[in-house]
PDB file of N, CA and C in Angstrom:
ATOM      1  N   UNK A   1       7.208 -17.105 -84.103  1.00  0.00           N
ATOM      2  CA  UNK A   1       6.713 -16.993 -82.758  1.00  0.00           C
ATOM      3  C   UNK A   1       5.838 -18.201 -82.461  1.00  0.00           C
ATOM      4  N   UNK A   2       5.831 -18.840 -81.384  1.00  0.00           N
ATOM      5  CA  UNK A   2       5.418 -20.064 -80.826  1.00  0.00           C
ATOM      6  C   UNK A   2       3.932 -19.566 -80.042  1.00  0.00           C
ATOM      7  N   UNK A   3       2.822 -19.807 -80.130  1.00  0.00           N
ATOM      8  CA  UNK A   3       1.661 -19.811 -79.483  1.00  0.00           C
ATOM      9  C   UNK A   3       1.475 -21.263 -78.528  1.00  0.00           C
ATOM     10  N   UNK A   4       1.762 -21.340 -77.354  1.00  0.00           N
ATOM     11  CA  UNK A   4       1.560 -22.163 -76.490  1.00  0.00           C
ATOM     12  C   UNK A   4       0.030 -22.342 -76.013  1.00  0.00           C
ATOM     13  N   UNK A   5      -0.738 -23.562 -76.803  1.00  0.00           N
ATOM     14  CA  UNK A   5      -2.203 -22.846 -76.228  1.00  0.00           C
ATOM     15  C   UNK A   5      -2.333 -24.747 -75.732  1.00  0.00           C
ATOM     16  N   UNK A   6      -1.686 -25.398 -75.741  1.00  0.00           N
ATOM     17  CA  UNK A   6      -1.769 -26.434 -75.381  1.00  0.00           C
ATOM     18  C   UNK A   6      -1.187 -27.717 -76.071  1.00  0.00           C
ATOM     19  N   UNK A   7      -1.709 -28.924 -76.257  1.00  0.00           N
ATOM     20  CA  UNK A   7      -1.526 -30.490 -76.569  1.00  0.00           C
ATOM     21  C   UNK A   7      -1.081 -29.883 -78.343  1.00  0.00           C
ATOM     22  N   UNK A   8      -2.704 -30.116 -78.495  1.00  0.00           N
ATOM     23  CA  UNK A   8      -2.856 -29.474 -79.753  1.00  0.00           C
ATOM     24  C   UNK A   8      -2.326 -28.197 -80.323  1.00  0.00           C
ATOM     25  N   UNK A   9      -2.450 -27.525 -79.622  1.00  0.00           N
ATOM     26  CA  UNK A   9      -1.826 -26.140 -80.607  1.00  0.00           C
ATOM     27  C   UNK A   9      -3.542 -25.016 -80.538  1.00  0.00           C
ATOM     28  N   UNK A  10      -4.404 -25.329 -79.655  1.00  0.00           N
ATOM     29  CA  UNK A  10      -6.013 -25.136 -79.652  1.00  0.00           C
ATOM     30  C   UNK A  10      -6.071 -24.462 -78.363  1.00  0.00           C
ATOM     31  N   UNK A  11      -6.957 -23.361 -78.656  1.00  0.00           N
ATOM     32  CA  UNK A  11      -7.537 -23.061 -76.847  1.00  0.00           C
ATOM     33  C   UNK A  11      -8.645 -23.412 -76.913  1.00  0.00           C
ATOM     34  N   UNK A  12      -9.419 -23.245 -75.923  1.00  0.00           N
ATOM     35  CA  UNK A  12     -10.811 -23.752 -76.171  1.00  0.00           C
ATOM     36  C   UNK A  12     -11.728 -22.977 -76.907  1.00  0.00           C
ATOM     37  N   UNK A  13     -11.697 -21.382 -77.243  1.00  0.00           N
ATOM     38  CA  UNK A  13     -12.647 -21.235 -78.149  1.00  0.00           C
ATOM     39  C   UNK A  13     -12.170 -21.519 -79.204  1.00  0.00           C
ATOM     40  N   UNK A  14     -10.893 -22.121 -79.908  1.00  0.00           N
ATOM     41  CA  UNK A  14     -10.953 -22.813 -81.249  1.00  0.00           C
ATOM     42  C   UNK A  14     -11.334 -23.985 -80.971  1.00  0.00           C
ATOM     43  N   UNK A  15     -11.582 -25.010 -80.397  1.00  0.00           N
ATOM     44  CA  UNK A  15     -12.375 -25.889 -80.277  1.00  0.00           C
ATOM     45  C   UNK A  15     -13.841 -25.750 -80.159  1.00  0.00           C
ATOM     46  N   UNK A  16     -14.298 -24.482 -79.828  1.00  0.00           N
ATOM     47  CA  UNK A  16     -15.693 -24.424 -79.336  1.00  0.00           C
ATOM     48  C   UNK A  16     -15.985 -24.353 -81.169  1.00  0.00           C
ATOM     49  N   UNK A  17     -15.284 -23.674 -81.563  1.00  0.00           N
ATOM     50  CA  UNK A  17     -15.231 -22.795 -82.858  1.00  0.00           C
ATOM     51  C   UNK A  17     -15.416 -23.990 -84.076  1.00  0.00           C
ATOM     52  N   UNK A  18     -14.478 -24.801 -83.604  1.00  0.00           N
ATOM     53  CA  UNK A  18     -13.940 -26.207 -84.318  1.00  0.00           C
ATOM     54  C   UNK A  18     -15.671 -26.893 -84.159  1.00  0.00           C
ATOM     55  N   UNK A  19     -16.158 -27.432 -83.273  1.00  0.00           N
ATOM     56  CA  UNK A  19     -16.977 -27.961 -83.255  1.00  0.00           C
ATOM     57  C   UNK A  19     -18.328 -27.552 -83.759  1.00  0.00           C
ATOM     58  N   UNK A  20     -18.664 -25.883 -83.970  1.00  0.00           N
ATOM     59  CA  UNK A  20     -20.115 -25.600 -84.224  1.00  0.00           C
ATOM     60  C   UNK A  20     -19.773 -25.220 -85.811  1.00  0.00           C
ATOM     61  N   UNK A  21     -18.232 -25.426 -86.383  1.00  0.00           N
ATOM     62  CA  UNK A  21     -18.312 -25.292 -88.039  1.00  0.00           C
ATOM     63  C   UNK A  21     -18.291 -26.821 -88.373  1.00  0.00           C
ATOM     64  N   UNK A  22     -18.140 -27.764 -87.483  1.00  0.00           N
ATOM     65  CA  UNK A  22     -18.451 -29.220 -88.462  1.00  0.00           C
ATOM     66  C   UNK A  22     -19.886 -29.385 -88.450  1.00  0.00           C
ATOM     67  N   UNK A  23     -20.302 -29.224 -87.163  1.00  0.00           N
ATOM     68  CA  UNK A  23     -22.260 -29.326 -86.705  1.00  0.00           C
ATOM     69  C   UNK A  23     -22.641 -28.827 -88.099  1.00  0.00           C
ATOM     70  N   UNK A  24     -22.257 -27.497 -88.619  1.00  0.00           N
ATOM     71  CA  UNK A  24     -22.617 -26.751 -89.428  1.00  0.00           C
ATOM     72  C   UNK A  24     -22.872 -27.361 -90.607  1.00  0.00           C
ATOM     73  N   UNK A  25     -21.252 -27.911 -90.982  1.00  0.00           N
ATOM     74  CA  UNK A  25     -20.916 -28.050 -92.543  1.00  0.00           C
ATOM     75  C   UNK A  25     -21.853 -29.541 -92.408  1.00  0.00           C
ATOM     76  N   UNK A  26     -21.929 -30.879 -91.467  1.00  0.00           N
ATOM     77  CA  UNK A  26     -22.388 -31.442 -91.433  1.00  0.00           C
ATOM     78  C   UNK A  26     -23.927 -31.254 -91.928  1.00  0.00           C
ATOM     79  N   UNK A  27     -24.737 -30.378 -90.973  1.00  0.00           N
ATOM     80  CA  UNK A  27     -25.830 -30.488 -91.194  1.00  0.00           C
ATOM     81  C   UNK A  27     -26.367 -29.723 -92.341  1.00  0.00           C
ATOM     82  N   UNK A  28     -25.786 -28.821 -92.689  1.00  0.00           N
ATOM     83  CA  UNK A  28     -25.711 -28.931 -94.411  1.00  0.00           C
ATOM     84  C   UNK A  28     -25.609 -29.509 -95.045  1.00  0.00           C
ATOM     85  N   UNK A  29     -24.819 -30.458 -94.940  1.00  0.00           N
ATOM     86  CA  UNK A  29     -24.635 -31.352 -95.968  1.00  0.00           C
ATOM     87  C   UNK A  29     -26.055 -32.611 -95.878  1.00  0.00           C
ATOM     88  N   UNK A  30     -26.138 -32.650 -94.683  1.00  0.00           N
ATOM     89  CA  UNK A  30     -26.797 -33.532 -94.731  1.00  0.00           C
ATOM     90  C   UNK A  30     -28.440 -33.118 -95.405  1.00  0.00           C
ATOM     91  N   UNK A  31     -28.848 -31.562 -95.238  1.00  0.00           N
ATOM     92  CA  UNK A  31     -29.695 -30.917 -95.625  1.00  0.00           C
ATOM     93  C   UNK A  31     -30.226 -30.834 -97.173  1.00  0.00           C
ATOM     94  N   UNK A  32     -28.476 -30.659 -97.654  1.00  0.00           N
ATOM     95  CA  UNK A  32     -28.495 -30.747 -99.224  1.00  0.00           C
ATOM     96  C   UNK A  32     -28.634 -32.547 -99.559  1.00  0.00           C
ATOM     97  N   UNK A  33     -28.785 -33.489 -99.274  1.00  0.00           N
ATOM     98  CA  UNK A  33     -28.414 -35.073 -99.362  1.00  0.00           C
ATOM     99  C   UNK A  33     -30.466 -35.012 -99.235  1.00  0.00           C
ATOM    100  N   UNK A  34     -30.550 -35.047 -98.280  1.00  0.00           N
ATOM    101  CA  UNK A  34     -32.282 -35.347 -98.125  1.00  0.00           C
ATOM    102  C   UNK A  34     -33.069 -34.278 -98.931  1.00  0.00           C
ATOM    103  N   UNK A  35     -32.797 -33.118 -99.390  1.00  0.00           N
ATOM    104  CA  UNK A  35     -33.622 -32.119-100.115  1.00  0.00           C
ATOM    105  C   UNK A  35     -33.563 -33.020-101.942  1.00  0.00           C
ATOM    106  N   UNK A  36     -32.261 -33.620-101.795  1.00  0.00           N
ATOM    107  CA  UNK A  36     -31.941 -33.699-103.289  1.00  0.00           C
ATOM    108  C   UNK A  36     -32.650 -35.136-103.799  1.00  0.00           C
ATOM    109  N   UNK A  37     -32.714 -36.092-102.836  1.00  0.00           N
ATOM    110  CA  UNK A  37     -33.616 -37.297-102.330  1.00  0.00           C
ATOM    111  C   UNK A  37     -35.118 -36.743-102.187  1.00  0.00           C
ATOM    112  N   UNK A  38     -35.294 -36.028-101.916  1.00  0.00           N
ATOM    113  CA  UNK A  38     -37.117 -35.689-101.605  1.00  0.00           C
ATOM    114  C   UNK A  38     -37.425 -35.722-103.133  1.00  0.00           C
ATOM    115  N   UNK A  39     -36.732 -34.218-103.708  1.00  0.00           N
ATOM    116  CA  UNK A  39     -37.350 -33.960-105.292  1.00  0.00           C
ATOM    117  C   UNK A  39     -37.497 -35.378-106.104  1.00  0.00           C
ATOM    118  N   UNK A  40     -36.311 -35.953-105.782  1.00  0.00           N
ATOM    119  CA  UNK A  40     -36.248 -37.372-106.929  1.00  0.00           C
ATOM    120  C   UNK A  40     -37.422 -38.141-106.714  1.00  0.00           C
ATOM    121  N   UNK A  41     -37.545 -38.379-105.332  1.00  0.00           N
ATOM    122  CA  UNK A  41     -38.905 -39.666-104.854  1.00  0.00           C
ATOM    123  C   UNK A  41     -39.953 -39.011-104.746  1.00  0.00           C
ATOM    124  N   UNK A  42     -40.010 -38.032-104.723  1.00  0.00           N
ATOM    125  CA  UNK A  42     -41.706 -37.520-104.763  1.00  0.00           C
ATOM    126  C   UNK A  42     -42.619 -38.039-105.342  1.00  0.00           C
ATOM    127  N   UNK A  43     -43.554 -38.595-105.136  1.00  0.00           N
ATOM    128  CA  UNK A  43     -44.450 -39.037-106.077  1.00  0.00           C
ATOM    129  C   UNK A  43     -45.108 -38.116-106.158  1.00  0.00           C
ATOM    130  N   UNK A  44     -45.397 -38.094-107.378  1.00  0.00           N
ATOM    131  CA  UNK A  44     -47.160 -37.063-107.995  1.00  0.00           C
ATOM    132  C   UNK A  44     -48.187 -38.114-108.118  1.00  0.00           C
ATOM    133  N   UNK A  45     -49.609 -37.706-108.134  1.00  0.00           N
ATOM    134  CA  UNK A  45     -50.856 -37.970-108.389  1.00  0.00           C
ATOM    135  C   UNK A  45     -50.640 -38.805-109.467  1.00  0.00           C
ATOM    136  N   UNK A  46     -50.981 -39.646-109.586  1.00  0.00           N
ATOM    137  CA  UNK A  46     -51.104 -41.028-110.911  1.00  0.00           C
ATOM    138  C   UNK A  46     -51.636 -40.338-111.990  1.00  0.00           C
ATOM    139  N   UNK A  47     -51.333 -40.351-113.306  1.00  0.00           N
ATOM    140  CA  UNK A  47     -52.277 -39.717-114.350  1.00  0.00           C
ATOM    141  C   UNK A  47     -53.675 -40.626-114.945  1.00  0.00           C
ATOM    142  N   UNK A  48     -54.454 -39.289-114.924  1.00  0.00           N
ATOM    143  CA  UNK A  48     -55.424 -40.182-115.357  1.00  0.00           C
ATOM    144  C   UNK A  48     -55.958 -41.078-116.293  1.00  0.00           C
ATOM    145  N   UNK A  49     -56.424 -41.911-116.322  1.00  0.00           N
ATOM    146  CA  UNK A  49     -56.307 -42.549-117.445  1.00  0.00           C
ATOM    147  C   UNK A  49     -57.976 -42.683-118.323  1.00  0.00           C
ATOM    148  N   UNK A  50     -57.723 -41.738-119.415  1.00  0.00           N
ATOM    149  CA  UNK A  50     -58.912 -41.184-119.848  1.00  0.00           C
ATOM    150  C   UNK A  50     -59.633 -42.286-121.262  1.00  0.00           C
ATOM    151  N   UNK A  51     -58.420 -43.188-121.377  1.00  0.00           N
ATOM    152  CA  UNK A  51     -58.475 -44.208-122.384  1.00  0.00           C
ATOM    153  C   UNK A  51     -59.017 -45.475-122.277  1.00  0.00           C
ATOM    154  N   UNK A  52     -59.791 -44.970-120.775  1.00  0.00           N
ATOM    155  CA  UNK A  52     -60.589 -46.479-120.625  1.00  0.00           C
ATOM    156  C   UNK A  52     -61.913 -46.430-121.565  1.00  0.00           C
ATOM    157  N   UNK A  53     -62.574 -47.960-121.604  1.00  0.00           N
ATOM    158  CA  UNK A  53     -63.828 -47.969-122.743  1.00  0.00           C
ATOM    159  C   UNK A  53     -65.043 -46.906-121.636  1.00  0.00           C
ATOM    160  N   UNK A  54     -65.587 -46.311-122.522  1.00  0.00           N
ATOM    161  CA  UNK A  54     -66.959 -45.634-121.534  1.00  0.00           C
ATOM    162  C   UNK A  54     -67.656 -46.137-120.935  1.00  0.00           C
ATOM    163  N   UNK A  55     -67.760 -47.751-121.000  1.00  0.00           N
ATOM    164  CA  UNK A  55     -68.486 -48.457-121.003  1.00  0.00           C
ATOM    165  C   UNK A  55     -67.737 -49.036-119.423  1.00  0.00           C
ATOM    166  N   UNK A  56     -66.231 -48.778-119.138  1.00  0.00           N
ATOM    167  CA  UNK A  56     -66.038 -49.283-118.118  1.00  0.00           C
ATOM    168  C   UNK A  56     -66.536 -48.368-117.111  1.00  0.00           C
ATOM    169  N   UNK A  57     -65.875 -47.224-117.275  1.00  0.00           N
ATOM    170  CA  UNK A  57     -65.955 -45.971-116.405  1.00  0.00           C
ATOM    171  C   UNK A  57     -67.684 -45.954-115.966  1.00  0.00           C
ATOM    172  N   UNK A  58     -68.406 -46.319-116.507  1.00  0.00           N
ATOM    173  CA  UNK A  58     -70.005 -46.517-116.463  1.00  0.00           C
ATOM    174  C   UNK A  58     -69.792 -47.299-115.470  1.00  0.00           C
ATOM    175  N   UNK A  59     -69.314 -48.590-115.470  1.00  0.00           N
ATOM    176  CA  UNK A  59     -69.374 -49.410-114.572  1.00  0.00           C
ATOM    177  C   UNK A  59     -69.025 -49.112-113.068  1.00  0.00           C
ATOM    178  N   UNK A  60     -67.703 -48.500-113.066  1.00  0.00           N
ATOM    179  CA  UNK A  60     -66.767 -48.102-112.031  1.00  0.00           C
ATOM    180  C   UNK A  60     -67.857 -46.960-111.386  1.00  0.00           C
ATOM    181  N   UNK A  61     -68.824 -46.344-112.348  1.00  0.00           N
ATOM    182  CA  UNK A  61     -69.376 -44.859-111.304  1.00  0.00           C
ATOM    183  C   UNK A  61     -70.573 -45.826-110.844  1.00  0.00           C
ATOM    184  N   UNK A  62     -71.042 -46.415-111.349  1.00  0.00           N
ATOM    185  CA  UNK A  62     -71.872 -47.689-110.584  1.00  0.00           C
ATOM    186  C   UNK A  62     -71.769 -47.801-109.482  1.00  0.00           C
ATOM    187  N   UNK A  63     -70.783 -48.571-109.685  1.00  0.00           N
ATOM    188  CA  UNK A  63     -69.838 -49.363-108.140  1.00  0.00           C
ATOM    189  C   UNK A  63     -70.057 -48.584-107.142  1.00  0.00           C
ATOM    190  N   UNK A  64     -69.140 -47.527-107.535  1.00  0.00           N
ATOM    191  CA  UNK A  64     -69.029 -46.144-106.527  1.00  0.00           C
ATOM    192  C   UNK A  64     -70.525 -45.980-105.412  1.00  0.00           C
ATOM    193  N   UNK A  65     -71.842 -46.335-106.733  1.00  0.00           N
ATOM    194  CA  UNK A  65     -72.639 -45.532-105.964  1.00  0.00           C
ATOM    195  C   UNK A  65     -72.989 -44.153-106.628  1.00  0.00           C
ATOM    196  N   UNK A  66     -72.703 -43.984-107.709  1.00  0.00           N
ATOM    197  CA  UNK A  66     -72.187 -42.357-108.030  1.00  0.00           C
ATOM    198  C   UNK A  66     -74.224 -42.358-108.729  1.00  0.00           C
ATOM    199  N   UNK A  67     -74.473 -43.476-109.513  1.00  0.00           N
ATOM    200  CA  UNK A  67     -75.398 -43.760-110.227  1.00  0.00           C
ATOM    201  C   UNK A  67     -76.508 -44.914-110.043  1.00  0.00           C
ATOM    202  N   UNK A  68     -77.182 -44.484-110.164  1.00  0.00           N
ATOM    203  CA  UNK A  68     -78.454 -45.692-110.162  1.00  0.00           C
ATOM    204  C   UNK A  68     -78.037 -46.318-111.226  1.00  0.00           C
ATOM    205  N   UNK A  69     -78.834 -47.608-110.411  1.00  0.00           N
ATOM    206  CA  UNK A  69     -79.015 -48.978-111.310  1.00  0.00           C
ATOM    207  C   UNK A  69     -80.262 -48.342-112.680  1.00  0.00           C
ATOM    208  N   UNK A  70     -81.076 -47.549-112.758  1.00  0.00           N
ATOM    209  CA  UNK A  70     -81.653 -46.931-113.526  1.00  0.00           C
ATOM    210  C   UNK A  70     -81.010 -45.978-114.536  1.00  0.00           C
ATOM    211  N   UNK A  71     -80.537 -45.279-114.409  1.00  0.00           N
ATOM    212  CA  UNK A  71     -79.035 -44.365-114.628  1.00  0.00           C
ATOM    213  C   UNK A  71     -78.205 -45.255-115.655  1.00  0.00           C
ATOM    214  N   UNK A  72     -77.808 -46.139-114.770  1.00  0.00           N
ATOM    215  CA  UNK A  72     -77.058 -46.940-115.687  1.00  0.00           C
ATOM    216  C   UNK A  72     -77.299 -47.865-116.805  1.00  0.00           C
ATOM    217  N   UNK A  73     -78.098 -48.016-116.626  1.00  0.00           N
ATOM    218  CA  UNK A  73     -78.812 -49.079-117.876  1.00  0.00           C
ATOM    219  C   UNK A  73     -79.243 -48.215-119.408  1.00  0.00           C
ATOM    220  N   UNK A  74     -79.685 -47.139-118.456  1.00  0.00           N
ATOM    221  CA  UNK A  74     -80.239 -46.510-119.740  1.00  0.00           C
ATOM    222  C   UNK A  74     -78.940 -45.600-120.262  1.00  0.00           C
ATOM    223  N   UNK A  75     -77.470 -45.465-119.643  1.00  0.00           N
ATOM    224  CA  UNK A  75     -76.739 -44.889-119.836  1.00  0.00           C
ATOM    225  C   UNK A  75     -76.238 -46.233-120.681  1.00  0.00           C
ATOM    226  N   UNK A  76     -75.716 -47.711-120.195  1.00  0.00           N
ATOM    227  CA  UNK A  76     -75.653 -48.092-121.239  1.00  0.00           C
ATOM    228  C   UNK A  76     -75.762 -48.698-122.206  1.00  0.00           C
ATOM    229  N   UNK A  77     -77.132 -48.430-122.237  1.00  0.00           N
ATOM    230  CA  UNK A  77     -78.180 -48.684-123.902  1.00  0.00           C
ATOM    231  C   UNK A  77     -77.768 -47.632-124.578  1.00  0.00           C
ATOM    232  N   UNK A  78     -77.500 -46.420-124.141  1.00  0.00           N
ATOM    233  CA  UNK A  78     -77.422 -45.199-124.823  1.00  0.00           C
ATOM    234  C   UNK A  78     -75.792 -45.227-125.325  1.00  0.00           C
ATOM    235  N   UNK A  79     -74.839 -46.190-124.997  1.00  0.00           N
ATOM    236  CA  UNK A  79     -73.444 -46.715-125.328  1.00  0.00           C
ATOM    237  C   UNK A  79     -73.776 -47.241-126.231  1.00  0.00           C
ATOM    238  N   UNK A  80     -74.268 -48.457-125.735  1.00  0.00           N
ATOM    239  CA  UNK A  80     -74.252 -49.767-127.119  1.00  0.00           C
ATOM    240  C   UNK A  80     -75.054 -49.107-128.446  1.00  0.00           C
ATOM    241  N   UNK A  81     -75.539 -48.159-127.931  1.00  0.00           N
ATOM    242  CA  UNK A  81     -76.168 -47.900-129.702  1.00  0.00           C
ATOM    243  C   UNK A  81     -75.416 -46.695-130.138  1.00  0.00           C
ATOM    244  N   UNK A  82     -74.265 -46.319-129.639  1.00  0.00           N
ATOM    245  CA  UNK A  82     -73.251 -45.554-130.280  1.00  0.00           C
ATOM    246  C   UNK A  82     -72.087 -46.556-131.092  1.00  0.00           C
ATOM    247  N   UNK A  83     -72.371 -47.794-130.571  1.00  0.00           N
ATOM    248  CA  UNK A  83     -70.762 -48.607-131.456  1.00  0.00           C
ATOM    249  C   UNK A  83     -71.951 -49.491-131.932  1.00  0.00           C
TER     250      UNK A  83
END
Protein backbone atom coordinates (compact mmCIF):
# COMPACT_ATOMS: atom_id res chain seq x y z
CA UNK A 1 0.00 0.00 0.00
CA UNK A 2 1.32 3.43 -1.14
CA UNK A 3 1.03 6.38 1.54
CA UNK A 4 0.90 9.56 -0.55
CA UNK A 5 1.99 12.18 2.03
CA UNK A 6 4.05 14.10 -0.39
CA UNK A 7 7.79 14.93 -2.20
CA UNK A 8 9.31 13.02 0.44
CA UNK A 9 7.16 10.37 1.56
CA UNK A 10 6.63 12.96 5.09
CA UNK A 11 3.60 14.86 6.40
CA UNK A 12 4.34 17.49 8.45
CA UNK A 13 4.08 16.04 11.83
CA UNK A 14 6.89 13.62 10.73
CA UNK A 15 8.85 16.46 10.01
CA UNK A 16 7.81 18.35 13.08
CA UNK A 17 8.74 14.92 14.70
CA UNK A 18 11.96 14.68 12.47
CA UNK A 19 13.20 17.91 13.67
CA UNK A 20 12.67 17.97 17.68
CA UNK A 21 14.50 14.16 17.67
CA UNK A 22 17.73 15.68 15.97
CA UNK A 23 17.45 19.10 18.37
CA UNK A 24 17.33 16.27 20.85
CA UNK A 25 19.94 13.72 19.89
CA UNK A 26 22.06 16.82 19.01
CA UNK A 27 21.88 18.51 22.16
CA UNK A 28 22.73 15.52 23.92
CA UNK A 29 25.31 14.90 22.37
CA UNK A 30 26.59 17.94 22.61
CA UNK A 31 25.77 17.81 26.52
CA UNK A 32 27.69 14.55 26.86
CA UNK A 33 31.00 16.32 24.69
CA UNK A 34 31.18 19.49 27.23
CA UNK A 35 30.30 17.44 30.58
CA UNK A 36 33.16 14.97 29.51
CA UNK A 37 35.57 18.18 28.74
CA UNK A 38 34.60 19.96 32.10
CA UNK A 39 35.70 16.76 34.38
CA UNK A 40 39.07 16.50 32.35
CA UNK A 41 39.99 20.46 32.64
CA UNK A 42 38.88 21.16 35.92
CA UNK A 43 41.39 22.47 37.80
CA UNK A 44 41.67 21.80 41.59
CA UNK A 45 43.33 24.02 44.23
CA UNK A 46 47.27 23.76 43.76
CA UNK A 47 48.70 21.45 46.50
CA UNK A 48 50.31 22.73 49.13
CA UNK A 49 53.58 22.83 49.36
CA UNK A 50 54.60 22.03 52.93
CA UNK A 51 58.38 21.35 51.93
CA UNK A 52 59.38 24.77 51.90
CA UNK A 53 62.48 25.79 54.46
CA UNK A 54 60.59 27.37 57.72
CA UNK A 55 62.66 29.85 57.36
CA UNK A 56 60.96 30.84 54.02
CA UNK A 57 57.38 30.52 55.03
CA UNK A 58 58.63 33.02 58.01
CA UNK A 59 59.47 35.25 55.44
CA UNK A 60 56.36 34.97 53.15
CA UNK A 61 53.99 35.52 56.60
CA UNK A 62 56.14 38.68 56.95
CA UNK A 63 55.44 39.97 53.67
CA UNK A 64 51.85 39.22 54.08
CA UNK A 65 51.75 41.38 57.09
CA UNK A 66 50.60 38.29 59.00
CA UNK A 67 53.68 39.20 61.61
CA UNK A 68 55.69 41.82 63.07
CA UNK A 69 58.98 42.79 62.27
CA UNK A 70 59.38 41.84 66.14
CA UNK A 71 57.65 38.46 65.69
CA UNK A 72 59.85 37.74 63.19
CA UNK A 73 63.18 38.15 64.26
CA UNK A 74 62.73 36.53 67.31
CA UNK A 75 60.89 33.76 65.34
CA UNK A 76 63.96 33.59 63.35
CA UNK A 77 66.59 33.43 65.97
CA UNK A 78 64.42 30.82 67.41
CA UNK A 79 65.09 28.88 63.64
CA UNK A 80 68.66 29.44 63.37
CA UNK A 81 69.29 27.90 66.70
CA UNK A 82 67.32 24.81 65.73
CA UNK A 83 69.86 23.93 62.61
Amino acid sequence: MHWNYGPMGLSWFDWVLLVIVILVFFGGLTAVVLTATHRTHTTASPPRDDSRAPLDILAVRFARGEIDEEEYRARRDALSEIK
